[in-house]
PDB file of N, CA and C in Angstrom:
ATOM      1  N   UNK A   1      -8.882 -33.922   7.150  1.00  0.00           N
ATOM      2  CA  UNK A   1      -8.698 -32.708   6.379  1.00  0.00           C
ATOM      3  C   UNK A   1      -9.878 -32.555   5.418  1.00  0.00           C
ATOM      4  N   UNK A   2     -10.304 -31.102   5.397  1.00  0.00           N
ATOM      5  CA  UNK A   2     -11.205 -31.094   4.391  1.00  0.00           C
ATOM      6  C   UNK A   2     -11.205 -30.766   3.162  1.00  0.00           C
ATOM      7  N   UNK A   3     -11.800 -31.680   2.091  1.00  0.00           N
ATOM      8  CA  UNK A   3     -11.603 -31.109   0.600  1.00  0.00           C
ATOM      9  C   UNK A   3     -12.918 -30.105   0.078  1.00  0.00           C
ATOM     10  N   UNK A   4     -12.055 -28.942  -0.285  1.00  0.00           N
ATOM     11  CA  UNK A   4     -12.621 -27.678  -0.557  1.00  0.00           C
ATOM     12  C   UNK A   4     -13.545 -28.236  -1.869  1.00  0.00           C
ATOM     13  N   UNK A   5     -14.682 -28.002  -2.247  1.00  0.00           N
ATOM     14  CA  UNK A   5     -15.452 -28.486  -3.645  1.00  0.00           C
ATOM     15  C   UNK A   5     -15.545 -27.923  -4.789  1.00  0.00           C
ATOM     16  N   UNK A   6     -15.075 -28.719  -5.771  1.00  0.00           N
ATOM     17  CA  UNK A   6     -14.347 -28.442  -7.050  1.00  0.00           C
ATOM     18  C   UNK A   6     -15.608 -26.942  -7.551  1.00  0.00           C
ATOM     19  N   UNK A   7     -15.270 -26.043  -7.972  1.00  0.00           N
ATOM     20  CA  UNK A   7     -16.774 -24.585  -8.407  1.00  0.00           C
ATOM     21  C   UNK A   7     -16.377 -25.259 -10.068  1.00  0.00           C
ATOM     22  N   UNK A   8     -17.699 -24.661 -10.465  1.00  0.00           N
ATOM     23  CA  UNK A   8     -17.766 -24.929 -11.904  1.00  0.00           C
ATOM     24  C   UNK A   8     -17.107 -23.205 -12.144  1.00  0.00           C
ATOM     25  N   UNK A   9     -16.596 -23.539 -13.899  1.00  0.00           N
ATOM     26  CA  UNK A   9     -16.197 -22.271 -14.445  1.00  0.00           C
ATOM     27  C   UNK A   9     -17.317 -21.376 -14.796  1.00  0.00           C
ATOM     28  N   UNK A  10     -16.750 -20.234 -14.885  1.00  0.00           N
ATOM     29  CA  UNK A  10     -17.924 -19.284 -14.692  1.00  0.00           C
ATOM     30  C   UNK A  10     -17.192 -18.280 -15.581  1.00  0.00           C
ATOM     31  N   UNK A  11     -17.552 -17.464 -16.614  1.00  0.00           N
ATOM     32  CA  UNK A  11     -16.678 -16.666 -17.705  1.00  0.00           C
ATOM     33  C   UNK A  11     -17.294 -15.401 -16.914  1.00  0.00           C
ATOM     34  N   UNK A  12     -15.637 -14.712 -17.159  1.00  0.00           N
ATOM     35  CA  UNK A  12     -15.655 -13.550 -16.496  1.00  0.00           C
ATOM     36  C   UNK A  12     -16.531 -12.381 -17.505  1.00  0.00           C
ATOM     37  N   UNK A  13     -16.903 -11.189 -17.092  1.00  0.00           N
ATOM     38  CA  UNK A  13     -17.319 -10.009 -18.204  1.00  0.00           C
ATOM     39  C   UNK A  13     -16.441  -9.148 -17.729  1.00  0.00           C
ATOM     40  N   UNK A  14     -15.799  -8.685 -18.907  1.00  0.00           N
ATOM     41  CA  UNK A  14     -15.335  -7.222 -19.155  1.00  0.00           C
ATOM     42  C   UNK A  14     -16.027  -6.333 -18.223  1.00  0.00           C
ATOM     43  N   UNK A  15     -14.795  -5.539 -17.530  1.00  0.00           N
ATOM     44  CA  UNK A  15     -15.720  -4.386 -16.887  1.00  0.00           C
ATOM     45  C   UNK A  15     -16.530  -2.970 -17.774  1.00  0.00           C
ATOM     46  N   UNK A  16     -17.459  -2.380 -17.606  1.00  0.00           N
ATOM     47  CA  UNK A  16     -17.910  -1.584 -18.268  1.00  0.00           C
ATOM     48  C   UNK A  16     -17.069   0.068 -18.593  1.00  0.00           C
ATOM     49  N   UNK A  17     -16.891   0.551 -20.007  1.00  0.00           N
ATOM     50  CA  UNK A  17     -16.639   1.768 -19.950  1.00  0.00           C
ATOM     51  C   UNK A  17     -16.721   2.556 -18.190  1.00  0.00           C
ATOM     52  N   UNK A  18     -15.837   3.171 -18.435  1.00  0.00           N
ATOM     53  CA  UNK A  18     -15.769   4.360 -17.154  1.00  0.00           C
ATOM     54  C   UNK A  18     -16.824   5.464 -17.766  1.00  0.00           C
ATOM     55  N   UNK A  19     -17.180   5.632 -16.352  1.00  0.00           N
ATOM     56  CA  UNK A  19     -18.332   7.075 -16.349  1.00  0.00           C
ATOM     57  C   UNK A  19     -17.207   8.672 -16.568  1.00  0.00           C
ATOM     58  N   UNK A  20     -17.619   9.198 -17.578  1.00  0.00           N
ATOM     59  CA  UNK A  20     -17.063  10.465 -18.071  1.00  0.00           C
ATOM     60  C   UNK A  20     -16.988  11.248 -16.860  1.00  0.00           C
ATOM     61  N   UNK A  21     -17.828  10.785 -15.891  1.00  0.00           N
ATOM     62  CA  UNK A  21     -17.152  11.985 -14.353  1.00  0.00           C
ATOM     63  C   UNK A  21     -16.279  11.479 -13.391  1.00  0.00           C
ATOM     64  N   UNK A  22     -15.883  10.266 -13.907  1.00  0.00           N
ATOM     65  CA  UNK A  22     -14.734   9.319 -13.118  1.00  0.00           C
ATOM     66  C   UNK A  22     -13.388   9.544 -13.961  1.00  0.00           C
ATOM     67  N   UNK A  23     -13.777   9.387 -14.992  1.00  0.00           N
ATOM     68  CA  UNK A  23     -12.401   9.616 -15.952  1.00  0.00           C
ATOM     69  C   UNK A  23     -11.375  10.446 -15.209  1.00  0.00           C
ATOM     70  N   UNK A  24     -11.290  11.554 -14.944  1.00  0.00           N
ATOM     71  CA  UNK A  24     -10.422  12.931 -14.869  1.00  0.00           C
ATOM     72  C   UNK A  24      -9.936  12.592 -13.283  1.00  0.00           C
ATOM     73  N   UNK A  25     -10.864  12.070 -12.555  1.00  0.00           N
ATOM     74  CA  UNK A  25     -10.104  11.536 -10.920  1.00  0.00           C
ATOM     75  C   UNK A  25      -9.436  10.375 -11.212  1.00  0.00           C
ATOM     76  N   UNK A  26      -9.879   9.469 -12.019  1.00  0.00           N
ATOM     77  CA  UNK A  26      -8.686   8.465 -12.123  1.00  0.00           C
ATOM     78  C   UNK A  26      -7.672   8.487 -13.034  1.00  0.00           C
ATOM     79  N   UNK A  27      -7.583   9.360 -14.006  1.00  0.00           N
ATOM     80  CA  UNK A  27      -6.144  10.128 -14.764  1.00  0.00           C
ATOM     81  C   UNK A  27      -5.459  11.007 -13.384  1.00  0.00           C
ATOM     82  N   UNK A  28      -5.688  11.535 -12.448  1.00  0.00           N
ATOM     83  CA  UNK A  28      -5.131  12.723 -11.266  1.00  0.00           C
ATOM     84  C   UNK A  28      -4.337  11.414 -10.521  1.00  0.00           C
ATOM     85  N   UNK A  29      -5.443  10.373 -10.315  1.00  0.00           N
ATOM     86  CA  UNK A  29      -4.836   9.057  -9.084  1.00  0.00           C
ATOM     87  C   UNK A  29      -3.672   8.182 -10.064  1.00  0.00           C
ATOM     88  N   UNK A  30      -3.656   8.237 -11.490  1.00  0.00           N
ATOM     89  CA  UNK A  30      -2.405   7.420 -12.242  1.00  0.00           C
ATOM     90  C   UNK A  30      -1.310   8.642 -12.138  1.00  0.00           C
ATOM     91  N   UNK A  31      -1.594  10.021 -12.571  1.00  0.00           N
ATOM     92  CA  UNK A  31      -0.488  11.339 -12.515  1.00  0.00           C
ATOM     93  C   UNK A  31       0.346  11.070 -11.166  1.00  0.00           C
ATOM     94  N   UNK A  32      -0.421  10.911  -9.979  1.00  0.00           N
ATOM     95  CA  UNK A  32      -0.031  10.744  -8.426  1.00  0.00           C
ATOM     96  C   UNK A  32       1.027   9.715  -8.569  1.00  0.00           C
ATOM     97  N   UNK A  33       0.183   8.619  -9.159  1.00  0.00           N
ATOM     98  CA  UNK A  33       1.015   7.488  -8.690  1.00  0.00           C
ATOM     99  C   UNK A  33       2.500   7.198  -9.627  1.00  0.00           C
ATOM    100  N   UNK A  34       2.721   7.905 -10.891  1.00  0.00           N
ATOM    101  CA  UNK A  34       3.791   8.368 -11.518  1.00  0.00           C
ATOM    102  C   UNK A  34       5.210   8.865 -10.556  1.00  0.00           C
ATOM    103  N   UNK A  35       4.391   9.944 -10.428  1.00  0.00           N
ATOM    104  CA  UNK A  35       5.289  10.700  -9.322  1.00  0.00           C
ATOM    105  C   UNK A  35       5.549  10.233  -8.351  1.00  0.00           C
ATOM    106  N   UNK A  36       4.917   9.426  -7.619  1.00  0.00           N
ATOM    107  CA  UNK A  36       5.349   8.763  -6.074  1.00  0.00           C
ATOM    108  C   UNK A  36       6.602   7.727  -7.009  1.00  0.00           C
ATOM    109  N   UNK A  37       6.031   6.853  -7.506  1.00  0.00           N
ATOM    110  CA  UNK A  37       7.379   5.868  -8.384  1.00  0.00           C
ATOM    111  C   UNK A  37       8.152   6.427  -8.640  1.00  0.00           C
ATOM    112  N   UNK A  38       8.436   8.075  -8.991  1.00  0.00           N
ATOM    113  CA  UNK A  38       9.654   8.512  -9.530  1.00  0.00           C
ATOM    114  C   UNK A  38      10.434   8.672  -8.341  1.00  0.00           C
ATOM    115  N   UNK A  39       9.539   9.032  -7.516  1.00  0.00           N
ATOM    116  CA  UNK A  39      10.648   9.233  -6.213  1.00  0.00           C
ATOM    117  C   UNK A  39      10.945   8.521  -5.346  1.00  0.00           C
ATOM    118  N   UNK A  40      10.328   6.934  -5.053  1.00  0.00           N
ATOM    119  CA  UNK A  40      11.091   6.024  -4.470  1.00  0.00           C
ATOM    120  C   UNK A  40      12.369   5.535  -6.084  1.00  0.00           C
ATOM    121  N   UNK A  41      12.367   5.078  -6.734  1.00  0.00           N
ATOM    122  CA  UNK A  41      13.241   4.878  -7.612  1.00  0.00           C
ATOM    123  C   UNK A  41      14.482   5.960  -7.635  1.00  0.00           C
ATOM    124  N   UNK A  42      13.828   7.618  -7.086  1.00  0.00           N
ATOM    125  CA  UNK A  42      15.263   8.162  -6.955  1.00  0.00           C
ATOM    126  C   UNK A  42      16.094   7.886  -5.771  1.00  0.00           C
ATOM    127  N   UNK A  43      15.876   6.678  -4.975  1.00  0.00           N
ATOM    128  CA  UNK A  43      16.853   6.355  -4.057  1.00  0.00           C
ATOM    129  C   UNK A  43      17.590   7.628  -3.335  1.00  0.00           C
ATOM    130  N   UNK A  44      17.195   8.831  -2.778  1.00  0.00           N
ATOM    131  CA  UNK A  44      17.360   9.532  -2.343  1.00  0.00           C
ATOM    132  C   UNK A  44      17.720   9.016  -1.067  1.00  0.00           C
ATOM    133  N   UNK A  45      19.011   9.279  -0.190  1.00  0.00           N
ATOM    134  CA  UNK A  45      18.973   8.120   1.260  1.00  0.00           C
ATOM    135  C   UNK A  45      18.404   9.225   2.224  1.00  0.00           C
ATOM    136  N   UNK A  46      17.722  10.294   2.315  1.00  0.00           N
ATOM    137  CA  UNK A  46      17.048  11.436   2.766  1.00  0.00           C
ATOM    138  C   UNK A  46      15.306  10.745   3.256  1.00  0.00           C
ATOM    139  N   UNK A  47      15.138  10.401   1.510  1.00  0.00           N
ATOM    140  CA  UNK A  47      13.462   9.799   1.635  1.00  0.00           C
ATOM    141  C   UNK A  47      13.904   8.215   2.255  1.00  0.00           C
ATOM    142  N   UNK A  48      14.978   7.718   1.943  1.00  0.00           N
ATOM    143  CA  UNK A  48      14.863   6.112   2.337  1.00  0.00           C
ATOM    144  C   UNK A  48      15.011   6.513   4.201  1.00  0.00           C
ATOM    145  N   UNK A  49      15.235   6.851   4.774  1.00  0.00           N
ATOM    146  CA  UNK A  49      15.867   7.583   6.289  1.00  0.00           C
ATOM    147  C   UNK A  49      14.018   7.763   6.595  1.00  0.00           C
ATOM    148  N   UNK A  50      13.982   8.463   6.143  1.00  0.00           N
ATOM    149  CA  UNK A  50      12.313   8.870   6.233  1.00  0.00           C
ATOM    150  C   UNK A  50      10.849   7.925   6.143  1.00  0.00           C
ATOM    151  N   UNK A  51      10.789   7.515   5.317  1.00  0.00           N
ATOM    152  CA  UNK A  51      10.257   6.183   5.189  1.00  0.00           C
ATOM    153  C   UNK A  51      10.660   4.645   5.962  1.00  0.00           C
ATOM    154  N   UNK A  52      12.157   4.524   6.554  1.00  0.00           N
ATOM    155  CA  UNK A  52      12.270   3.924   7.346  1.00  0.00           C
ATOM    156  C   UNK A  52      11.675   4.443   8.914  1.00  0.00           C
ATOM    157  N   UNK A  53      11.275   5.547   9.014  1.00  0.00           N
ATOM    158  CA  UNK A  53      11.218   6.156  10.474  1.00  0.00           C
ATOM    159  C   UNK A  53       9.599   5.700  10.282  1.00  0.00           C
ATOM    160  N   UNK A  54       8.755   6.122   9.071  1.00  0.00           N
ATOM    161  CA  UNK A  54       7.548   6.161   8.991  1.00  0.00           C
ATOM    162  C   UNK A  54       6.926   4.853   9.363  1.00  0.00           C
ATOM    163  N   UNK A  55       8.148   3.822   8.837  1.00  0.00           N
ATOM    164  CA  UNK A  55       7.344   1.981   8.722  1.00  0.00           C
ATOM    165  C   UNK A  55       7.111   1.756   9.944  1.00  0.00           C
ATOM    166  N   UNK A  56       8.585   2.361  10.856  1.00  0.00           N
ATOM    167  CA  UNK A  56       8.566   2.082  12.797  1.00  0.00           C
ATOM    168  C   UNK A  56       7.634   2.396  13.070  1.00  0.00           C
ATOM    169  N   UNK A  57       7.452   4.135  12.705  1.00  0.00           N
ATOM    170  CA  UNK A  57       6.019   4.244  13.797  1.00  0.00           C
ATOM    171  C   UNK A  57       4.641   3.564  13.681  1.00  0.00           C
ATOM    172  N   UNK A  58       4.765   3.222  12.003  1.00  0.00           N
ATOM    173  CA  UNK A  58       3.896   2.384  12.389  1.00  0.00           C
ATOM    174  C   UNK A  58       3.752   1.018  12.807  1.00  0.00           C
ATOM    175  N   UNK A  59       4.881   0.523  12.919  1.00  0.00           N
ATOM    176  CA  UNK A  59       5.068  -1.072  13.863  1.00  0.00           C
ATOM    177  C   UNK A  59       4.692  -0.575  14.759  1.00  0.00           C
ATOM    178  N   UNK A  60       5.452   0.442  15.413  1.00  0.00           N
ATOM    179  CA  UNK A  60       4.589   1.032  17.207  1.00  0.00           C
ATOM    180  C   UNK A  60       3.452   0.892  17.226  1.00  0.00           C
ATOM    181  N   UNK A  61       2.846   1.558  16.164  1.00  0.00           N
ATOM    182  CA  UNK A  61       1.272   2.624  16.672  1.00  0.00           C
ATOM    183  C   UNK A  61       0.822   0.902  16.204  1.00  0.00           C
ATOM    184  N   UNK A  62       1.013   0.147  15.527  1.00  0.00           N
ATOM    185  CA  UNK A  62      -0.074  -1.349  15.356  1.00  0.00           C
ATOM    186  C   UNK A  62       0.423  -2.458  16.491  1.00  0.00           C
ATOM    187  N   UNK A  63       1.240  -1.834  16.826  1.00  0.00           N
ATOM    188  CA  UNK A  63       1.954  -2.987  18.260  1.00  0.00           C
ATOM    189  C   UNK A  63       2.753  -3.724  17.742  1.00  0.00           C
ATOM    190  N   UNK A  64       3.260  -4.129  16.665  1.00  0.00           N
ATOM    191  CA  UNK A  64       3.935  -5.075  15.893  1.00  0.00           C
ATOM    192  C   UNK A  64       5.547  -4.963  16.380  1.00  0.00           C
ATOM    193  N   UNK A  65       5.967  -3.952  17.229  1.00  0.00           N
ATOM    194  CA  UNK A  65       7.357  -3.585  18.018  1.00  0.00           C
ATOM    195  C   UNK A  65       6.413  -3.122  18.810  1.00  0.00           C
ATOM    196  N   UNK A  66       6.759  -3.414  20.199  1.00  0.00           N
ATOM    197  CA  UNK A  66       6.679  -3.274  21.454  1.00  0.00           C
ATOM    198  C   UNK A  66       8.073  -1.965  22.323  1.00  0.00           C
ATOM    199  N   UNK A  67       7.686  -0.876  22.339  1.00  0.00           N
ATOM    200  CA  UNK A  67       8.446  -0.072  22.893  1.00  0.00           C
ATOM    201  C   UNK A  67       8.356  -0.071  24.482  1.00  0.00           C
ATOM    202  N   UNK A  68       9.657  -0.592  25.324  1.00  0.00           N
ATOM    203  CA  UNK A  68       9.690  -0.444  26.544  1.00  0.00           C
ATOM    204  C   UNK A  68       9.357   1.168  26.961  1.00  0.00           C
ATOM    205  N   UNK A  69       8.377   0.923  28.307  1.00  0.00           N
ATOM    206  CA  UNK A  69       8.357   2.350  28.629  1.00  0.00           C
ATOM    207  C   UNK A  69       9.240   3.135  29.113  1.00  0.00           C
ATOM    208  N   UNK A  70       8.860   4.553  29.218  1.00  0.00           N
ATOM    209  CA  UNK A  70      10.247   5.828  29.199  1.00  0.00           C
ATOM    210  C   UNK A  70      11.072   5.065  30.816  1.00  0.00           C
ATOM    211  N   UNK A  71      12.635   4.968  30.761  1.00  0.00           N
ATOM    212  CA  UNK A  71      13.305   5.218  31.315  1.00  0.00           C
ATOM    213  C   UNK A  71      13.510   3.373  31.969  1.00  0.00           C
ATOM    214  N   UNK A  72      13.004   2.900  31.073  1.00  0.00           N
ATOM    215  CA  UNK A  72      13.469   1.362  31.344  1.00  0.00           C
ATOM    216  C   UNK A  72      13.769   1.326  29.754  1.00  0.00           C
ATOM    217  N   UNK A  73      14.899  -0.082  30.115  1.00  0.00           N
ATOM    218  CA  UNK A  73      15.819  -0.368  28.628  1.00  0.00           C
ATOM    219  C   UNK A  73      15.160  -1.996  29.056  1.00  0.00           C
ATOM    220  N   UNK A  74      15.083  -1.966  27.239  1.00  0.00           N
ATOM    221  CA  UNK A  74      14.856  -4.035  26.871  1.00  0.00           C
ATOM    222  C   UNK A  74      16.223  -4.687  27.514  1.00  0.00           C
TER     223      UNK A  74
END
């Protein structure tokens, strides 16, 4: 087995002020992401129905579920 080699510490830096033309797209992308949280938290069983259909297709479409083809059963 191999032992991974100990890294020396290294002090992180603060990231720099945001650029005044980034500001206003990343206040729009936190507003977004407000609203998406409000509405999984409203447990609506409409959006949960919906979002369960969405996760399948995408198990399908990545192969992760294997759908027998039309008119044969697993």
């Amino acid at each position: 087995m191999n032992k991974m080699p100990d890294l020396p510490w290294v002090e992180v830096e603060p990231l720099p002020h945001v650029n005044g033309d980034l500001l206003p797209v990343l206040e729009s992308v936190d507003s977004l992401q407000r609203a998406w949280q409000e509405v999984v938290k409203a447990n609506d069983p409409a959006f949960q129905e919906a979002r369960r259909r969405s996760l399948r297709r995408h198990a399908i479409e990545t192969g992760i579920i294997e759908v027998p083809p039309a008119g044969r059963t697993a």
